[in-house]
Protein backbone atom coordinates (compact mmCIF):
# COMPACT_ATOMS: atom_id res chain seq x y z
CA UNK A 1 0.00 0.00 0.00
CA UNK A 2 1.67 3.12 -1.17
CA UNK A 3 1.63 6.28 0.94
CA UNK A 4 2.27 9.82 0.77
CA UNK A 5 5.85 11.31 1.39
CA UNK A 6 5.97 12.92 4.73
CA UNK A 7 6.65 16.03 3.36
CA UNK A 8 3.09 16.22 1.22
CA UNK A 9 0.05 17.27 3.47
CA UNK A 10 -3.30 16.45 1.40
CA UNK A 11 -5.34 18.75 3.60
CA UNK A 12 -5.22 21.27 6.19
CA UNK A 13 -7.93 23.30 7.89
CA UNK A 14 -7.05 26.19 6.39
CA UNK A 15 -7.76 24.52 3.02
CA UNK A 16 -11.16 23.33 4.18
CA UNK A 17 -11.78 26.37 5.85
CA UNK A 18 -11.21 27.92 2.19
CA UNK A 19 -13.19 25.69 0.69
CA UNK A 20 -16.55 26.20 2.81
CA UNK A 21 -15.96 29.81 2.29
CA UNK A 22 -16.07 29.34 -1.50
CA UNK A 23 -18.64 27.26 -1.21
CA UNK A 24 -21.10 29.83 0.60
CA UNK A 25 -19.78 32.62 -1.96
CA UNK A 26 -20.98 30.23 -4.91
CA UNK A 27 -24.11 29.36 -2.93
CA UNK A 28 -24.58 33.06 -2.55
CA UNK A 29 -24.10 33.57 -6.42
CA UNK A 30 -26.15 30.62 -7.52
CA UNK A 31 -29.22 31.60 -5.12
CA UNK A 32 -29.06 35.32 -7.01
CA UNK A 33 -28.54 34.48 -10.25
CA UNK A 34 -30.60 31.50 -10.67
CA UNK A 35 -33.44 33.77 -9.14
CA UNK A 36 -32.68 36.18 -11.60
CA UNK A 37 -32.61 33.56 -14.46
CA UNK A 38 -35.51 31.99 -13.57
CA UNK A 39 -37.49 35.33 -12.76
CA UNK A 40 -36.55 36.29 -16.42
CA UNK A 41 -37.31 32.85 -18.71
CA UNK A 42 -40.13 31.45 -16.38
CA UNK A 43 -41.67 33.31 -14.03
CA UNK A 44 -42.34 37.12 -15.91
CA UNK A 45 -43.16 35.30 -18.54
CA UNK A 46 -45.61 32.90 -17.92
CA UNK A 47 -47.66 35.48 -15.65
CA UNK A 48 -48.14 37.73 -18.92
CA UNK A 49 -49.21 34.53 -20.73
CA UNK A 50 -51.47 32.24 -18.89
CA UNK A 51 -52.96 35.00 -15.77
CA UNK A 52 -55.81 36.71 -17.64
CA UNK A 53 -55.07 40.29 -17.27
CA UNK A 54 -51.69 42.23 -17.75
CA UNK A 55 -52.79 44.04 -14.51
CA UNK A 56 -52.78 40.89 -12.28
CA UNK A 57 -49.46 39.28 -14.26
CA UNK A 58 -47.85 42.67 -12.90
CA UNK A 59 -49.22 42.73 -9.77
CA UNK A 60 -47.28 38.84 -9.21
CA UNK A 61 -44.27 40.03 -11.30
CA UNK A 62 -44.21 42.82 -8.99
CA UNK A 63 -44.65 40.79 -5.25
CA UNK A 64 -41.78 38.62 -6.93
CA UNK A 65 -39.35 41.14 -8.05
CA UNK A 66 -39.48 42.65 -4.26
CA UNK A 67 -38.72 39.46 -2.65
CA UNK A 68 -36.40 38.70 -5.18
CA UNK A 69 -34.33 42.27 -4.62
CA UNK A 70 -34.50 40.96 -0.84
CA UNK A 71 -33.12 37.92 -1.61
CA UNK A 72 -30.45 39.26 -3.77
CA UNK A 73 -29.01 41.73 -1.42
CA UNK A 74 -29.29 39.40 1.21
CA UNK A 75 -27.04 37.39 -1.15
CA UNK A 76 -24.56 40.28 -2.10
CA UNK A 77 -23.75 41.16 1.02
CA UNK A 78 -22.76 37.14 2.14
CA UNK A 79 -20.86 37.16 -1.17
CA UNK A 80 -19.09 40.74 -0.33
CA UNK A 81 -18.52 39.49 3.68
CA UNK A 82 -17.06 35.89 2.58
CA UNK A 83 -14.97 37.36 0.22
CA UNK A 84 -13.27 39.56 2.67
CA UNK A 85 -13.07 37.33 5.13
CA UNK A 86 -11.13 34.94 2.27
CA UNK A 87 -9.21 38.04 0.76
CA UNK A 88 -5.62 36.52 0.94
CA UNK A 89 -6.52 33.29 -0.07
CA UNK A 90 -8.48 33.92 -3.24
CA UNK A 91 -5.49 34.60 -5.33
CA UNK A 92 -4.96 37.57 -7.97
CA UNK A 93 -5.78 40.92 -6.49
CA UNK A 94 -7.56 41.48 -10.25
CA UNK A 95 -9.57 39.57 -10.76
CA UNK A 96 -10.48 39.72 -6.67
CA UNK A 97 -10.71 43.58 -7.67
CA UNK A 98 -13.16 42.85 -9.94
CA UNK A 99 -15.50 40.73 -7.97
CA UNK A 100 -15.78 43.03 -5.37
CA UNK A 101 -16.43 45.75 -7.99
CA UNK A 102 -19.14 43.46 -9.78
CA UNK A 103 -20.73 42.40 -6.35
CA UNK A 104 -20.88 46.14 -5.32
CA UNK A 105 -22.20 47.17 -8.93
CA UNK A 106 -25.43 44.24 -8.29
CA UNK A 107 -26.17 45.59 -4.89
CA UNK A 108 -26.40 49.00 -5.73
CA UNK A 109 -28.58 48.66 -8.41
CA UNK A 110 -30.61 46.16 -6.64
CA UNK A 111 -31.17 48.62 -3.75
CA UNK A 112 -31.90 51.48 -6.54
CA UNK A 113 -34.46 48.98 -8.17
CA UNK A 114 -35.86 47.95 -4.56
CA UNK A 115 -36.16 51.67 -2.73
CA UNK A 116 -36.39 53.76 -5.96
CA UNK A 117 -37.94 52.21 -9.03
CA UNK A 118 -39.96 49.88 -7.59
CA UNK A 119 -41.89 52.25 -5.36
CA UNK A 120 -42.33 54.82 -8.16
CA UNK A 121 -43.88 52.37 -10.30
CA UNK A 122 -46.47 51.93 -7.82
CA UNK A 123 -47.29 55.61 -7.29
CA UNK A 124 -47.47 55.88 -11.38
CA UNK A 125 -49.59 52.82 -11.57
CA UNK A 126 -51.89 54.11 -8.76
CA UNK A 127 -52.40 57.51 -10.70
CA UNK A 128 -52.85 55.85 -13.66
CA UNK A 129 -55.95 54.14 -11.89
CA UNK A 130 -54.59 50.92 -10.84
CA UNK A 131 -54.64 48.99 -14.11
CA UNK A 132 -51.92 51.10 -16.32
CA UNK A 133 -53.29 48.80 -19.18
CA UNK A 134 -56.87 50.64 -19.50
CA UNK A 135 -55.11 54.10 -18.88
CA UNK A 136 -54.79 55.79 -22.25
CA UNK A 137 -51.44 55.65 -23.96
CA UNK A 138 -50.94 59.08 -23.30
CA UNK A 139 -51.83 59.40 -19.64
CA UNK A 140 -48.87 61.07 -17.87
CA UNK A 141 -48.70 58.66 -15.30
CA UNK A 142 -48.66 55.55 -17.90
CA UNK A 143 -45.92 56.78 -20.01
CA UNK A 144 -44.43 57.60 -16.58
CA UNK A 145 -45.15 54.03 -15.29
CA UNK A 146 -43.87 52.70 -19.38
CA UNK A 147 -40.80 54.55 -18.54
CA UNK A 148 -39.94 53.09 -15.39
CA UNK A 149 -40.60 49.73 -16.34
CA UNK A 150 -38.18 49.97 -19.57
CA UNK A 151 -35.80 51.30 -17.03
CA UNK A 152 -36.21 48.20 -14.39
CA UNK A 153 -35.68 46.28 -17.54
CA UNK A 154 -32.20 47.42 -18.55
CA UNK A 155 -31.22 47.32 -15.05
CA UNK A 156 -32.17 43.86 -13.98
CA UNK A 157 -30.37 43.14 -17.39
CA UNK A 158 -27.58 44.96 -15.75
CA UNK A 159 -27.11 43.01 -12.33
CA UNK A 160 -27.60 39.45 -14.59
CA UNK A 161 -24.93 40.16 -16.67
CA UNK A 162 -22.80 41.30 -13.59
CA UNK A 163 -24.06 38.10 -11.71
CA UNK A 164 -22.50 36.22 -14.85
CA UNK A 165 -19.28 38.36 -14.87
CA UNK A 166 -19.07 37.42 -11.30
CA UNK A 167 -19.30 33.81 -11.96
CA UNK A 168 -16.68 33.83 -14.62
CA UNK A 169 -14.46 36.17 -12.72
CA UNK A 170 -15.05 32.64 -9.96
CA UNK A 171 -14.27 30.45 -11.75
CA UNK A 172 -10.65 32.35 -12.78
CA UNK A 173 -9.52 31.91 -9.08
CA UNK A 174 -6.77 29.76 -8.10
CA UNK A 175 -6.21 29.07 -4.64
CA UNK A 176 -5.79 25.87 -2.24
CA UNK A 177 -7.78 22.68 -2.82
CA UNK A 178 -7.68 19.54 -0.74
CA UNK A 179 -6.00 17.74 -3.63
CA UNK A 180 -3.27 20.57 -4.25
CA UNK A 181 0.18 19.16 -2.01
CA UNK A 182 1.44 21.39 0.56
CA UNK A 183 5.22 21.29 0.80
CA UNK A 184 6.34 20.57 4.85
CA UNK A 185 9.46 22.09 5.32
């Protein structure tokens, strides 16, 4: 039965300490993303095509999008505290650079989307009369409401793209695994 040299460790708690840190940051980035993904392709829409009304397909698009910004700055901030914590072991200081810029990029616009654009949607949909659909095209508060949405559009577009940026920028990091040998000296 062959065994290591005495001078190759296989594992050390700082390497599994490591590696349950980069699993929660993954976890973190999964949990957003794939919300975002699936909020886009499934759940928008579906609710415009099978709910009977465009009013009560926003009204659930809506609910989820809120819980969905909660969720994903929930998830930014576990991403931007376990990659602190982790900061010398992650590896190059770009491409660590440039999570922490992408991760700060998705929470700010999250929280804009959440406390700004969310909340003025509602105030333009109220004034439009509740149902921005039967508002005429040119109601003030509809072409304000048509505004905003094209705006939470782009921007959602925005954080997935930097969610899948962030990913890639993941899966560029070299650091310690449990298989990598650690010299003894």
């Amino acid at each position: 039965m062959a065994t290591a040299p005495a001078f190759v460790a296989r594992s050390s708690k700082g390497t599994r300490t490591h590696r349950v840190i980069r699993f929660g940051r993954l976890l973190s980035l999964a949990l957003w993303v794939g919300g975002l993904v699936f909020f886009a392709f499934v759940v928008a829409p579906v609710a415009f095509s099978r709910l009977p009304s465009a009013h009560e397909a926003g009204l659930i698009v809506g609910a989820t999008l809120r819980v969905l910004h909660l969720l994903g700055l929930a998830c930014g901030a576990l991403f931007l505290l376990l990659t602190l914590v982790d900061l010398r072991r992650i590896g190059s200081r770009r491409i660590v650079t440039a999570e922490l810029v992408l991760d700060l990029v998705m929470l700010g616009v999250t929280a804009y989307l959440q406390f700004a654009i969310l909340p003025a949607m509602e105030v333009a949909r109220t004034a439009a009369g509740g149902d921005v659909a039967l508002a005429a095209p040119a109601d003030p508060a509809r072409v304000h409401f048509d505004r905003l949405h094209l705006l939470s559009e782009k921007l959602e577009g925005v954080v997935l793209l930097c969610g899948v940026g962030l990913l890639f920028a993941m899966a560029g990091e070299e650091g310690p695994t449990s298989s990598t040998p650690v010299v003894k000296a």
